[in-house]
N, C-alpha and C. Protein backbone atom coordinates (compact mmCIF):
# COMPACT_ATOMS: atom_id res chain seq x y z
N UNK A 1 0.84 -1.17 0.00
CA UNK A 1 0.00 0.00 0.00
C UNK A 1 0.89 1.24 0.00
N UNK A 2 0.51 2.02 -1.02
CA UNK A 2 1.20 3.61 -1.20
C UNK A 2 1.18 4.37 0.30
N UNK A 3 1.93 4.59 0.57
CA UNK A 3 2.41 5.77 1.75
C UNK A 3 1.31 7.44 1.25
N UNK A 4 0.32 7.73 2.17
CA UNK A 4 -0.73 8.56 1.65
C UNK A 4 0.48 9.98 1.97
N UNK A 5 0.24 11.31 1.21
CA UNK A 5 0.64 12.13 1.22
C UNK A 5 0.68 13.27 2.90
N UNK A 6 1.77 13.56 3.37
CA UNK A 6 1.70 13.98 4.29
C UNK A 6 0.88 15.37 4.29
N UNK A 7 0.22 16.06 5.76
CA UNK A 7 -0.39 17.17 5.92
C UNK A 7 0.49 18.02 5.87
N UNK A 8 0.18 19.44 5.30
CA UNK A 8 1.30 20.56 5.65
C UNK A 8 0.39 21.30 6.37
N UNK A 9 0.23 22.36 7.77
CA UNK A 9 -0.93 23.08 8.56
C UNK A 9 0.56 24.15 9.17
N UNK A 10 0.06 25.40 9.63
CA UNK A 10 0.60 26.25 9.78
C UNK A 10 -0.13 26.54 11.44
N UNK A 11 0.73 26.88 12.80
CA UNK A 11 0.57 26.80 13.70
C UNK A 11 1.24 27.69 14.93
N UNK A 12 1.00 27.64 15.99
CA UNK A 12 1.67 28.16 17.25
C UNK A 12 2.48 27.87 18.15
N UNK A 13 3.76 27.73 18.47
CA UNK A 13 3.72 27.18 19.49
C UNK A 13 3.12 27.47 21.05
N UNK A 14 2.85 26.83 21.74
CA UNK A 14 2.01 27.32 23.07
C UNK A 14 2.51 26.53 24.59
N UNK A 15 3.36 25.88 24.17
CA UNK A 15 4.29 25.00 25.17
C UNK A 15 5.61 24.24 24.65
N UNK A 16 6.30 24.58 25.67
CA UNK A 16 7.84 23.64 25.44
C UNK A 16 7.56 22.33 25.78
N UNK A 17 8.31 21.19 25.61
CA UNK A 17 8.61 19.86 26.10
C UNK A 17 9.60 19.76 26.26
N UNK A 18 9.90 18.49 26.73
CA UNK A 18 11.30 18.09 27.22
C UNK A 18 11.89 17.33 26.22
N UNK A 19 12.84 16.69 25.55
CA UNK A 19 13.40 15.83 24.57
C UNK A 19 13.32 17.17 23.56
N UNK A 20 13.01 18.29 23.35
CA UNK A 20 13.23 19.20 22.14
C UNK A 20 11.93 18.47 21.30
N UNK A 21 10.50 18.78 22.11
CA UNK A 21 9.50 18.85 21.38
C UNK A 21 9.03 20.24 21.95
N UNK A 22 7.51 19.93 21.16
CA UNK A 22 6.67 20.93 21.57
C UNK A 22 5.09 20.90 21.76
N UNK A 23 4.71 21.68 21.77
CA UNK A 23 2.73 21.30 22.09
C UNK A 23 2.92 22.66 21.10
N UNK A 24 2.01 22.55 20.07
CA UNK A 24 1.63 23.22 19.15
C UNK A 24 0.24 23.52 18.70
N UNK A 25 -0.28 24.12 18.81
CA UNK A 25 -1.77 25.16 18.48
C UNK A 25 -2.42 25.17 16.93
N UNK A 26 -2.89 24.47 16.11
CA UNK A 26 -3.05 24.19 14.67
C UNK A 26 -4.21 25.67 14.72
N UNK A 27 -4.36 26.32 13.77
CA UNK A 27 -5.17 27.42 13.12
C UNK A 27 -6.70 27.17 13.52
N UNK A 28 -7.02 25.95 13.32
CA UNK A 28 -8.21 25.25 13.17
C UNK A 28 -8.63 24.83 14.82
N UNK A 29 -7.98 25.03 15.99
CA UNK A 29 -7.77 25.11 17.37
C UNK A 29 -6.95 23.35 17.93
N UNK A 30 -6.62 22.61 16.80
CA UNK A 30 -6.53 21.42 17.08
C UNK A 30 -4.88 21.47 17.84
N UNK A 31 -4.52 20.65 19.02
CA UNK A 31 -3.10 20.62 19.50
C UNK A 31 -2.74 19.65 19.39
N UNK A 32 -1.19 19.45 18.97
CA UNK A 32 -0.85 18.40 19.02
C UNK A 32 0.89 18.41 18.85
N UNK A 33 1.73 17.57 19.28
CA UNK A 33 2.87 17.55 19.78
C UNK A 33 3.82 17.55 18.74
N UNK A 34 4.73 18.24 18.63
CA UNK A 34 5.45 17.98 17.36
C UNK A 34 6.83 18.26 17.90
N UNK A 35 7.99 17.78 16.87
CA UNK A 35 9.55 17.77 16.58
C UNK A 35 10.50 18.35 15.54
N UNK A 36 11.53 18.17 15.98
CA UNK A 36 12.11 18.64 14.56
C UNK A 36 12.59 17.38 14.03
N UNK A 37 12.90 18.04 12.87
CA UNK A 37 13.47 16.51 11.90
C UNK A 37 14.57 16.11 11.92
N UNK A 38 15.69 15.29 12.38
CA UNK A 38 17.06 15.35 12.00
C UNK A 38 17.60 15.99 11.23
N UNK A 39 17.48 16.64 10.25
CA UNK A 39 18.52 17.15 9.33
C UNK A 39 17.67 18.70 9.36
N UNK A 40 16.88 19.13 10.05
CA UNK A 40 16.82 20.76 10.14
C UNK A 40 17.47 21.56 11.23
N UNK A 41 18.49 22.45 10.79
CA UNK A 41 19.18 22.99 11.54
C UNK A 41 18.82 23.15 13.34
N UNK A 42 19.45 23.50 13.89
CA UNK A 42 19.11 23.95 15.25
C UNK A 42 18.97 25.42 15.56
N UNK A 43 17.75 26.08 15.81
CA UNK A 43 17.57 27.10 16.51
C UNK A 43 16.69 27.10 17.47
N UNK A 44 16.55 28.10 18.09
CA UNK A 44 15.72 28.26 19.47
C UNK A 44 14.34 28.00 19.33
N UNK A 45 14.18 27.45 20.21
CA UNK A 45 12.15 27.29 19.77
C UNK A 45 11.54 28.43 20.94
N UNK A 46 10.59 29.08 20.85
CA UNK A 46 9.85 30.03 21.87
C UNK A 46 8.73 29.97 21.81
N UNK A 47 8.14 29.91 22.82
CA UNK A 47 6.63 30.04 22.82
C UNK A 47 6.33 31.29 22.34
N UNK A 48 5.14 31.00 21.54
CA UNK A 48 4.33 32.31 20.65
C UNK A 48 5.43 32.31 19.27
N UNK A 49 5.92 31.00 19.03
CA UNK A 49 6.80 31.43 17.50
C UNK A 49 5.66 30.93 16.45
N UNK A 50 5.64 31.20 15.21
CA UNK A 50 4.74 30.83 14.39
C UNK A 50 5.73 29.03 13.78
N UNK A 51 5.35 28.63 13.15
CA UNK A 51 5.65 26.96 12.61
C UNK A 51 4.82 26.52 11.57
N UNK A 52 5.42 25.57 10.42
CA UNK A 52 4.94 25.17 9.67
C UNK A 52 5.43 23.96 9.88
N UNK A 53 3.89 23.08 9.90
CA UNK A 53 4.30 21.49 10.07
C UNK A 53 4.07 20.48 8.96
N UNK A 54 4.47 19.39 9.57
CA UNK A 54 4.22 18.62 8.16
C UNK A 54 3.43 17.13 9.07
N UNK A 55 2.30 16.80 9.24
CA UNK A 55 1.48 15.75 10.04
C UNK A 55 1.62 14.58 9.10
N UNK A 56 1.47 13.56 9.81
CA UNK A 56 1.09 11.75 8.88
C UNK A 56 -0.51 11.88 8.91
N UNK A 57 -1.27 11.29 7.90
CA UNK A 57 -2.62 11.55 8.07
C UNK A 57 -3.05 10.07 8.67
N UNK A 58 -1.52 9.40 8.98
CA UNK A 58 -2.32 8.43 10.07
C UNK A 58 -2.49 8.92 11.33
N UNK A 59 -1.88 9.53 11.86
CA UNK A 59 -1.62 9.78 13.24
C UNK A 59 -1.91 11.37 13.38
N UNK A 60 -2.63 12.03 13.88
CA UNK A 60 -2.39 13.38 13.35
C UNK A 60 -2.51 14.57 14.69
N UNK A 61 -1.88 13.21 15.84
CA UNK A 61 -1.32 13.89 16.79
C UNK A 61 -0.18 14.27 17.16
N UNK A 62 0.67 14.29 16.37
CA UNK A 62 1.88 14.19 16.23
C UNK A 62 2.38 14.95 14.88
N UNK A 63 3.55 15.41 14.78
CA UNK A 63 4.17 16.20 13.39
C UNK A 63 5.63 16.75 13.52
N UNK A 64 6.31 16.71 12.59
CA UNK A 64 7.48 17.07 12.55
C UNK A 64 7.16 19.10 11.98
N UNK A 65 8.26 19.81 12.97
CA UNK A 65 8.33 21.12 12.36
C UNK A 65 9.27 21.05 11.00
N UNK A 66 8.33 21.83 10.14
CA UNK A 66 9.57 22.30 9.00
C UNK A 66 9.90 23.23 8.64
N UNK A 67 9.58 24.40 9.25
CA UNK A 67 9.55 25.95 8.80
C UNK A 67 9.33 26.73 10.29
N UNK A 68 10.53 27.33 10.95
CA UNK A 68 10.23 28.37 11.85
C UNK A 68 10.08 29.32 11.42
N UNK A 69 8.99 30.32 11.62
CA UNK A 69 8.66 31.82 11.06
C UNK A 69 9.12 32.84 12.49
N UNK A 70 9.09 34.21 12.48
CA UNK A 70 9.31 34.65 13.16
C UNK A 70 8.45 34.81 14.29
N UNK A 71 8.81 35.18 15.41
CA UNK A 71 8.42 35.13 16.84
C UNK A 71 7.06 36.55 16.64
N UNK A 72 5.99 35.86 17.55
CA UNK A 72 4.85 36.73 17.14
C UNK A 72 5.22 37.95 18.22
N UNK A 73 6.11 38.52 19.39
CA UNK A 73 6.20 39.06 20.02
C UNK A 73 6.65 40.49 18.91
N UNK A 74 7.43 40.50 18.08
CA UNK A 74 7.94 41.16 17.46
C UNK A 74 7.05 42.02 16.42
């Protein structure tokens, strides 16, 4: 069976985790925990940064970050 196409959703962060995750805020009010990917650089994560994720549409509590946007404080 074909591997179904991953979600891309644009989001908040709204909590840190421990292991270098996060609790993330989807547009649509949905939360759900996400990471970074091995091979995307390292920068700071902050609460209230904007994020672009990429979800499995099996699981869609869970998601890897792929795009940090700038910090909404600014």
């Amino acid at each position: 069976m074909a591997r179904a196409a991953d979600i891309r959703a644009e989001g908040v962060i709204v909590a840190l985790l421990p292991k270098g995750r996060c609790r993330v805020a989807l547009v649509n009010g949905h939360r759900l925990v996400a990471w970074r990917k091995r091979s995307q650089p390292v920068a700071r994560l902050e609460i209230g940064m904007k994020v672009n994720l990429e979800i499995s549409p099996c699981d869609v509590a869970q998601g890897y970050l792929v795009e940090q946007k700038t910090n909404l404080r600014q």
